[in-house]
N, C-alpha and C. Protein backbone atom coordinates (compact mmCIF):
# COMPACT_ATOMS: atom_id res chain seq x y z
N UNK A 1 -60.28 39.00 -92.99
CA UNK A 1 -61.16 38.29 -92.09
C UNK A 1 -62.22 39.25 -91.57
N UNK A 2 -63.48 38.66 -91.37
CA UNK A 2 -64.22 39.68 -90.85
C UNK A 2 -65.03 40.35 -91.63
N UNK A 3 -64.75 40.50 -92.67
CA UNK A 3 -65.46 41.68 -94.06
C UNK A 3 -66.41 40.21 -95.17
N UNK A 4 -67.65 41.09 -95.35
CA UNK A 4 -67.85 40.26 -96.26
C UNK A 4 -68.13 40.50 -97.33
N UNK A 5 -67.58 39.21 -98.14
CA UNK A 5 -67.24 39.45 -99.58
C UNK A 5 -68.73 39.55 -100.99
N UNK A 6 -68.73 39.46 -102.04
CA UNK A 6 -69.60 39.27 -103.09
C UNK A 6 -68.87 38.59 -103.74
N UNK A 7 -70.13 37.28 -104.05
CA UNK A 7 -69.68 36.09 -104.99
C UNK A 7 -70.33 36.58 -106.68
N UNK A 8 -69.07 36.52 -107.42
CA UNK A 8 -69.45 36.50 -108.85
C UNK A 8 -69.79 35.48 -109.65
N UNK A 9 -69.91 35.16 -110.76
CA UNK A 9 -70.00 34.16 -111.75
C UNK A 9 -69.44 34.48 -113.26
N UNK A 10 -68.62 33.75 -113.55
CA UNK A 10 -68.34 33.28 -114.97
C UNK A 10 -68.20 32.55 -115.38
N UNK A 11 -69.07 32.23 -116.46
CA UNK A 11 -69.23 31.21 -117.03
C UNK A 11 -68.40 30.74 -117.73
N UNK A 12 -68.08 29.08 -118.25
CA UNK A 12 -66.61 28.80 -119.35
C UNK A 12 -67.36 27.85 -120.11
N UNK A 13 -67.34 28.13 -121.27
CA UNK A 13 -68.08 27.05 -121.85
C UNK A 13 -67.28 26.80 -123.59
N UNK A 14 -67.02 25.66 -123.35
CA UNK A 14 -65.43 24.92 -124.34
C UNK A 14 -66.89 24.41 -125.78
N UNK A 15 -66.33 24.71 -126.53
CA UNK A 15 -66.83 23.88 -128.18
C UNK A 15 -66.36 22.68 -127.92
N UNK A 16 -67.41 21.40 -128.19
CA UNK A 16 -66.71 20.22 -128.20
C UNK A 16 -65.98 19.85 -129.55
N UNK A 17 -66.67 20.76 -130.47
CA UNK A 17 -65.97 20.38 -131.79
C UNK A 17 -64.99 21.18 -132.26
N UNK A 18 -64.84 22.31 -131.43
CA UNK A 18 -63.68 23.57 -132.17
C UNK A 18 -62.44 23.69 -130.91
N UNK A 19 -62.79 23.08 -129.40
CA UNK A 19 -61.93 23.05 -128.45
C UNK A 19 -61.78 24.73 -127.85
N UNK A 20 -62.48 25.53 -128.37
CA UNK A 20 -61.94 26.81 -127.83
C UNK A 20 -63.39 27.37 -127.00
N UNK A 21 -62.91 28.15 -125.99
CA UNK A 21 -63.34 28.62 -125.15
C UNK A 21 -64.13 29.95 -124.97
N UNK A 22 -65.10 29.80 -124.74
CA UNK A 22 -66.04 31.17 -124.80
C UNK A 22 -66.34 31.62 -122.75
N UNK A 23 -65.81 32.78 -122.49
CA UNK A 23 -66.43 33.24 -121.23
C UNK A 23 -67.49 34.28 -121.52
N UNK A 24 -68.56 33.89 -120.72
CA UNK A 24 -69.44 34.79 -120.37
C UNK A 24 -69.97 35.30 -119.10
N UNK A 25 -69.74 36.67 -119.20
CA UNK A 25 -69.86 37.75 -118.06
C UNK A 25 -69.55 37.92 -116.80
N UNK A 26 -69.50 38.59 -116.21
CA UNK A 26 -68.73 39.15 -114.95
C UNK A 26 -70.28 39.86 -114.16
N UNK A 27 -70.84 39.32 -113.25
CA UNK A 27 -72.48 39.44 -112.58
C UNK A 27 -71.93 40.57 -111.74
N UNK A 28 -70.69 41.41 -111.57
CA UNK A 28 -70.92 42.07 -110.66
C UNK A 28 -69.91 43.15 -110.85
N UNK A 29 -69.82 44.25 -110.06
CA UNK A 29 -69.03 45.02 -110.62
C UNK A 29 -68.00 45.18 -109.99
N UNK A 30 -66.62 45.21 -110.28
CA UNK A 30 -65.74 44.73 -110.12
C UNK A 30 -64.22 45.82 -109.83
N UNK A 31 -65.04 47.23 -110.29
CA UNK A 31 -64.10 48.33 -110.17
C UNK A 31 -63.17 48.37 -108.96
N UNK A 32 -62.09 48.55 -109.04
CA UNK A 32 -61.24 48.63 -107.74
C UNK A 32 -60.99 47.82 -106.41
N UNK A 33 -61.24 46.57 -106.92
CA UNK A 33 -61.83 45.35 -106.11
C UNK A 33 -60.59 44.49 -106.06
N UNK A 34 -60.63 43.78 -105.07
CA UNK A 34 -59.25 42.98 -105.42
C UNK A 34 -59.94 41.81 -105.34
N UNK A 35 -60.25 40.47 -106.84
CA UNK A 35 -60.85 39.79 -106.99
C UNK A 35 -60.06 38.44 -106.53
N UNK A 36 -60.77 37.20 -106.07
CA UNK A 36 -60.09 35.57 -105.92
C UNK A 36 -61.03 35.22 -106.87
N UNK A 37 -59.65 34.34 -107.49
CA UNK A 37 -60.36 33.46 -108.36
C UNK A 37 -60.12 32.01 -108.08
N UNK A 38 -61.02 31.22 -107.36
CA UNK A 38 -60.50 29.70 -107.51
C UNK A 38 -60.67 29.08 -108.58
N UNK A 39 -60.27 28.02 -108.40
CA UNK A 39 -60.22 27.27 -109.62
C UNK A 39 -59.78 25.31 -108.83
N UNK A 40 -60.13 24.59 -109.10
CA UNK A 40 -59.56 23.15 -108.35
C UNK A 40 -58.33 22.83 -109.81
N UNK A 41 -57.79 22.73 -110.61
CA UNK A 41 -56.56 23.18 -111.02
C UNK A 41 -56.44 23.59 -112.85
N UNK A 42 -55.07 24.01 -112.85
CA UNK A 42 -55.03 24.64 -114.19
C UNK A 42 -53.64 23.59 -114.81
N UNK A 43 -53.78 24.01 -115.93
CA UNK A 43 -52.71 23.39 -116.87
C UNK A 43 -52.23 23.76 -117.54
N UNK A 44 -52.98 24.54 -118.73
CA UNK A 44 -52.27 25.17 -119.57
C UNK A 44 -52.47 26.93 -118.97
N UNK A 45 -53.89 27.59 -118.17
CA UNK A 45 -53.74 28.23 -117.64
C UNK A 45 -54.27 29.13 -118.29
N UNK A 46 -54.80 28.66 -119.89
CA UNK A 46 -55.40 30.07 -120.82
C UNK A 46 -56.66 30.58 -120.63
N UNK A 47 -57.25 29.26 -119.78
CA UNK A 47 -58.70 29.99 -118.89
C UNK A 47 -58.46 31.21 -118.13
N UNK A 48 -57.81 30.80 -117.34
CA UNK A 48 -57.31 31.96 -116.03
C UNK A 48 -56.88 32.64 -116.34
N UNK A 49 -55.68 33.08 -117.14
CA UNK A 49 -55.48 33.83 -117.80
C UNK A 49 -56.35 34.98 -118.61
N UNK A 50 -57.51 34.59 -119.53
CA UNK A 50 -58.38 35.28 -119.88
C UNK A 50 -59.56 36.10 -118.66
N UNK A 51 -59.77 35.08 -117.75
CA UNK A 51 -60.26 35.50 -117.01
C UNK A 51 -59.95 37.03 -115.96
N UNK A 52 -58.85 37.06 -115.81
CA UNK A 52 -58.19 37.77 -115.22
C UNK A 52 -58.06 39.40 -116.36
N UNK A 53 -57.70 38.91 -117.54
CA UNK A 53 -57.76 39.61 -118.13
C UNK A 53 -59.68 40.52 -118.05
N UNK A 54 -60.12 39.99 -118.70
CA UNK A 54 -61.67 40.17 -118.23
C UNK A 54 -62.16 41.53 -117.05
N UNK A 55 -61.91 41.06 -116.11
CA UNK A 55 -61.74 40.99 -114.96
C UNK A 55 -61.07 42.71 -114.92
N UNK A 56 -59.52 42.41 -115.12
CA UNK A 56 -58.98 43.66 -115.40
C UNK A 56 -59.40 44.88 -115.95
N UNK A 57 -60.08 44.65 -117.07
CA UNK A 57 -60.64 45.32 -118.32
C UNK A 57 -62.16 46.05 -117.49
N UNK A 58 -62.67 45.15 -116.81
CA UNK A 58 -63.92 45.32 -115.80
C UNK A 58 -63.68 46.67 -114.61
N UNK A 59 -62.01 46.50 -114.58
CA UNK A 59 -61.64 47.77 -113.32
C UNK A 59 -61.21 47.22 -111.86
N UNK A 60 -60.70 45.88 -112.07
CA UNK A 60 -60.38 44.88 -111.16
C UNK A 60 -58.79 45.51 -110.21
N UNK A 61 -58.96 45.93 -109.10
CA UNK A 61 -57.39 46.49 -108.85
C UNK A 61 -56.70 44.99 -108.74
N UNK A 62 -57.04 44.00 -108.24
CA UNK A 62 -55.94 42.94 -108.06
C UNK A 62 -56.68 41.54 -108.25
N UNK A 63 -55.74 40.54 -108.66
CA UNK A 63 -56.54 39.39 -109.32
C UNK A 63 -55.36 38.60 -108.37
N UNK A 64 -56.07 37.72 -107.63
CA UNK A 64 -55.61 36.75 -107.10
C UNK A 64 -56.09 35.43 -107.10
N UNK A 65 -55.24 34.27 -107.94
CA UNK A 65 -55.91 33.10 -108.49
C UNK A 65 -55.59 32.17 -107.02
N UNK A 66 -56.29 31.12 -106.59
CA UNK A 66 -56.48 29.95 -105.74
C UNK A 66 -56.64 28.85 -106.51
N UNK A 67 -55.89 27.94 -106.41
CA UNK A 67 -55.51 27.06 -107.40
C UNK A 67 -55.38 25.95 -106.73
N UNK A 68 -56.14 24.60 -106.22
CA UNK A 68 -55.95 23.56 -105.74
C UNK A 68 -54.74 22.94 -106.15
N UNK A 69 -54.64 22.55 -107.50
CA UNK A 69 -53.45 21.82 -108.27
C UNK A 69 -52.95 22.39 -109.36
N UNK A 70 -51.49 22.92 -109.28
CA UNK A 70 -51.11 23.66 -110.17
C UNK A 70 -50.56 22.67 -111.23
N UNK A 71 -50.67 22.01 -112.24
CA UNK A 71 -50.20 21.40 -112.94
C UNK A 71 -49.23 22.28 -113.94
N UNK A 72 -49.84 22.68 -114.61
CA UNK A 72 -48.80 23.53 -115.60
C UNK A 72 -47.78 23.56 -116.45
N UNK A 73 -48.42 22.53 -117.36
CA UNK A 73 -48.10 22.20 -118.42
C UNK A 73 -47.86 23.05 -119.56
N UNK A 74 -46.36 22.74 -120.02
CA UNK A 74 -45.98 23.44 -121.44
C UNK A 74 -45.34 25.13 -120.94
N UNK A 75 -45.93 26.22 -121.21
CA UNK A 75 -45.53 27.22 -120.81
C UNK A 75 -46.40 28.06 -119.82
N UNK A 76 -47.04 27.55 -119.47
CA UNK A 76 -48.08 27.76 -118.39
C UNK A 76 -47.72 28.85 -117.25
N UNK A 77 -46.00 28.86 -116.86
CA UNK A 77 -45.80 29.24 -115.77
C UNK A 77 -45.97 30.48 -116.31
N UNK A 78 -44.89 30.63 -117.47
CA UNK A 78 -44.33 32.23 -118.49
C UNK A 78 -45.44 32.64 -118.68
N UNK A 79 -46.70 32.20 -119.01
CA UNK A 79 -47.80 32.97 -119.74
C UNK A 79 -48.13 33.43 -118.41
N UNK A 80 -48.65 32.86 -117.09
CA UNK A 80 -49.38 33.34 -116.30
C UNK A 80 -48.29 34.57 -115.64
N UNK A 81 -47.17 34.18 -115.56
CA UNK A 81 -46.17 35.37 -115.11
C UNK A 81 -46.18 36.66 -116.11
N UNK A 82 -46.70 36.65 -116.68
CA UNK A 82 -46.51 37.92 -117.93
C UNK A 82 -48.34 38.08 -118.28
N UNK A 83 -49.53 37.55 -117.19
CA UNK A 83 -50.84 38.02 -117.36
C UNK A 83 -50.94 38.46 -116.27
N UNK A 84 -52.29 39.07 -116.46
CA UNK A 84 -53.09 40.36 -115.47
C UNK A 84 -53.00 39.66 -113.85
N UNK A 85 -52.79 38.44 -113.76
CA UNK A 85 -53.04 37.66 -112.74
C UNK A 85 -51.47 38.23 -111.61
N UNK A 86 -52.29 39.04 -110.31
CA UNK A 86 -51.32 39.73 -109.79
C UNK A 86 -50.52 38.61 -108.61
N UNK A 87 -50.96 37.28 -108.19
CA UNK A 87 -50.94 36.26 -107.19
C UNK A 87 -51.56 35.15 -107.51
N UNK A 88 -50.33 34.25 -107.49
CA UNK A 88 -50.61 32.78 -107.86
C UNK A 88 -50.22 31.89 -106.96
N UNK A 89 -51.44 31.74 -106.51
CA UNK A 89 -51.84 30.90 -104.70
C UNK A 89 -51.91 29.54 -104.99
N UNK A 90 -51.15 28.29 -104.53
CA UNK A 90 -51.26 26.92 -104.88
C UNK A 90 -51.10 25.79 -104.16
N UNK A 91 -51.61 24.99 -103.88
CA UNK A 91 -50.98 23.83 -102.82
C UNK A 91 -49.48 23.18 -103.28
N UNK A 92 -49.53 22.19 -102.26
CA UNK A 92 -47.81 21.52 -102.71
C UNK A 92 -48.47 20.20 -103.13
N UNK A 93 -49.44 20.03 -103.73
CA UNK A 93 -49.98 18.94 -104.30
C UNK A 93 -49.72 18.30 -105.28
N UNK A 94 -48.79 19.41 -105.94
CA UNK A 94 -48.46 18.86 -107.45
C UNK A 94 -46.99 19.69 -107.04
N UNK A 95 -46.23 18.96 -107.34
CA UNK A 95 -44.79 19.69 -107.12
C UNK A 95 -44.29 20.95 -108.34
N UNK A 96 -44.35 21.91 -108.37
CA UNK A 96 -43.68 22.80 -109.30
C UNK A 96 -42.44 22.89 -110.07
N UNK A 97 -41.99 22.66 -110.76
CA UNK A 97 -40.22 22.54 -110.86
C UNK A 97 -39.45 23.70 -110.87
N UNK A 98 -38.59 24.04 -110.92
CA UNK A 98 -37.38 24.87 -110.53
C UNK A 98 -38.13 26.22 -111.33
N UNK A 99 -37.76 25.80 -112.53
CA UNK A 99 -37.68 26.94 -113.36
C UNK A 99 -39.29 27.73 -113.80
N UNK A 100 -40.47 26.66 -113.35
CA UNK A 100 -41.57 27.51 -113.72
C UNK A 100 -41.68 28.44 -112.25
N UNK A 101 -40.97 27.68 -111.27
CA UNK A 101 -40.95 28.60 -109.73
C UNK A 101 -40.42 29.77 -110.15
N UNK A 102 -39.50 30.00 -110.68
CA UNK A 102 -38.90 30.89 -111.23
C UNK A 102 -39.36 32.11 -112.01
N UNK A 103 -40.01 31.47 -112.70
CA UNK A 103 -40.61 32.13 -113.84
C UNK A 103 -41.83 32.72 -113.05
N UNK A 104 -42.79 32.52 -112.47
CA UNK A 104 -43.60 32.59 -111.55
C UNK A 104 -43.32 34.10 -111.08
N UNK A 105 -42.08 33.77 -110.35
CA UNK A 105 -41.21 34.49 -109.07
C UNK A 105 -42.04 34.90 -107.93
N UNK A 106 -42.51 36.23 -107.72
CA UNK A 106 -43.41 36.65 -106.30
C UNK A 106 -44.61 36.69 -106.44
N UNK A 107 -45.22 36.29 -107.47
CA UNK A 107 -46.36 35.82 -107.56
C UNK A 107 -46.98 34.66 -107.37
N UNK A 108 -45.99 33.96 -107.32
CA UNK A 108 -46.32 32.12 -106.56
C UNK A 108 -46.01 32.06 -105.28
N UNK A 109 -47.31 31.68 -104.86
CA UNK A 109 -47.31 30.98 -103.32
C UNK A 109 -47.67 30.21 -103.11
N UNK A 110 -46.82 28.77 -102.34
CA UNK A 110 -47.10 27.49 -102.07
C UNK A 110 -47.75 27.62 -100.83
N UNK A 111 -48.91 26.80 -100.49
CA UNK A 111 -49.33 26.50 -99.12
C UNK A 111 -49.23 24.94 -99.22
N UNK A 112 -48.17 24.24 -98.39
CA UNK A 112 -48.28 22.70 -97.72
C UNK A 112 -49.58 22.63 -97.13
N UNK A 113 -50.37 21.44 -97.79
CA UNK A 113 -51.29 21.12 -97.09
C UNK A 113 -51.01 19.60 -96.06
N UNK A 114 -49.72 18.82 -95.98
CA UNK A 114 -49.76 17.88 -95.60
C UNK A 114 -50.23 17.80 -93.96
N UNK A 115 -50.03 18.75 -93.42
CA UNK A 115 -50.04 18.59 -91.80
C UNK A 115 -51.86 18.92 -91.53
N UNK A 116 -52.21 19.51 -92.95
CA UNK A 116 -53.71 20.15 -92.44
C UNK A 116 -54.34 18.19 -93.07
N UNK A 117 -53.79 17.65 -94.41
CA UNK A 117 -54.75 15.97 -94.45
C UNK A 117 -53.98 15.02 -93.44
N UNK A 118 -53.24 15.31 -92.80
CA UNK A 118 -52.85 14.40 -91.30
C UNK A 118 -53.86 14.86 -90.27
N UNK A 119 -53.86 15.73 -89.76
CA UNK A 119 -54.93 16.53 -88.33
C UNK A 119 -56.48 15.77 -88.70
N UNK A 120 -56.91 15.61 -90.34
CA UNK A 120 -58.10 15.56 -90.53
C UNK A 120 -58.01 14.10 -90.12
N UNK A 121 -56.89 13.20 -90.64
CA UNK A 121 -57.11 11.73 -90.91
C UNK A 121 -56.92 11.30 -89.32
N UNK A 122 -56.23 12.05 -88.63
CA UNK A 122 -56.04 11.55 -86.82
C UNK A 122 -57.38 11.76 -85.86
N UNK A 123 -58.69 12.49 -86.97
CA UNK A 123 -59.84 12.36 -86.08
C UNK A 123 -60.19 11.50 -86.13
């Protein structure tokens, strides 16, 4: 709190005909930085994943993803638990199940948002 930050950009841009994913560049420099990455949600997670990687490779000391809706589909949890991604920040919007919690382990953190869309809806 208090410090202010520098906003980056990377770009994601998907082939409609080949489905795969091209990122381009990192606008800022990134050495020894402990980066957030939002995102409003992931699924399979191979964006973020690369990204982070990226990122890393750039001189990134810590990658911390913000993740509106963690969906996370297929093996999503295992891949992101075994990438560069040092904190995996998520609402309780989408429920997680046992074993990708698991798999996860101290790198997943749930924040409940229910009491913060009650306070809004009682104005």
């Amino acid at each position: 709190m208090g410090q202010e930050g520098t906003i980056g950009v990377i770009d994601k841009e998907r082939s409609l005909t080949k489905g795969n994913v091209t990122l381009r560049g990192i606008n800022l420099d990134v050495q020894g930085k402990i980066i957030v990455v939002p995102d409003d949600f992931v699924s399979t997670g191979g964006t973020l994943i690369d990204v982070a990687a990226l990122l890393k490779r750039g001189g990134a000391k810590k990658i911390i993803a913000c993740i509106s809706h963690a969906l996370l589909s297929k093996d999503a949890a295992k891949k992101i638990a075994d990438s560069d991604i040092d904190e995996f920040v998520t609402t309780d919007t989408v429920m997680i199940e046992e074993l990708k919690r698991k798999q996860l382990g101290a790198k997943l953190t749930v924040i409940p948002v229910g009491e913060l869309i009650r306070s809004y809806v009682k104005k």
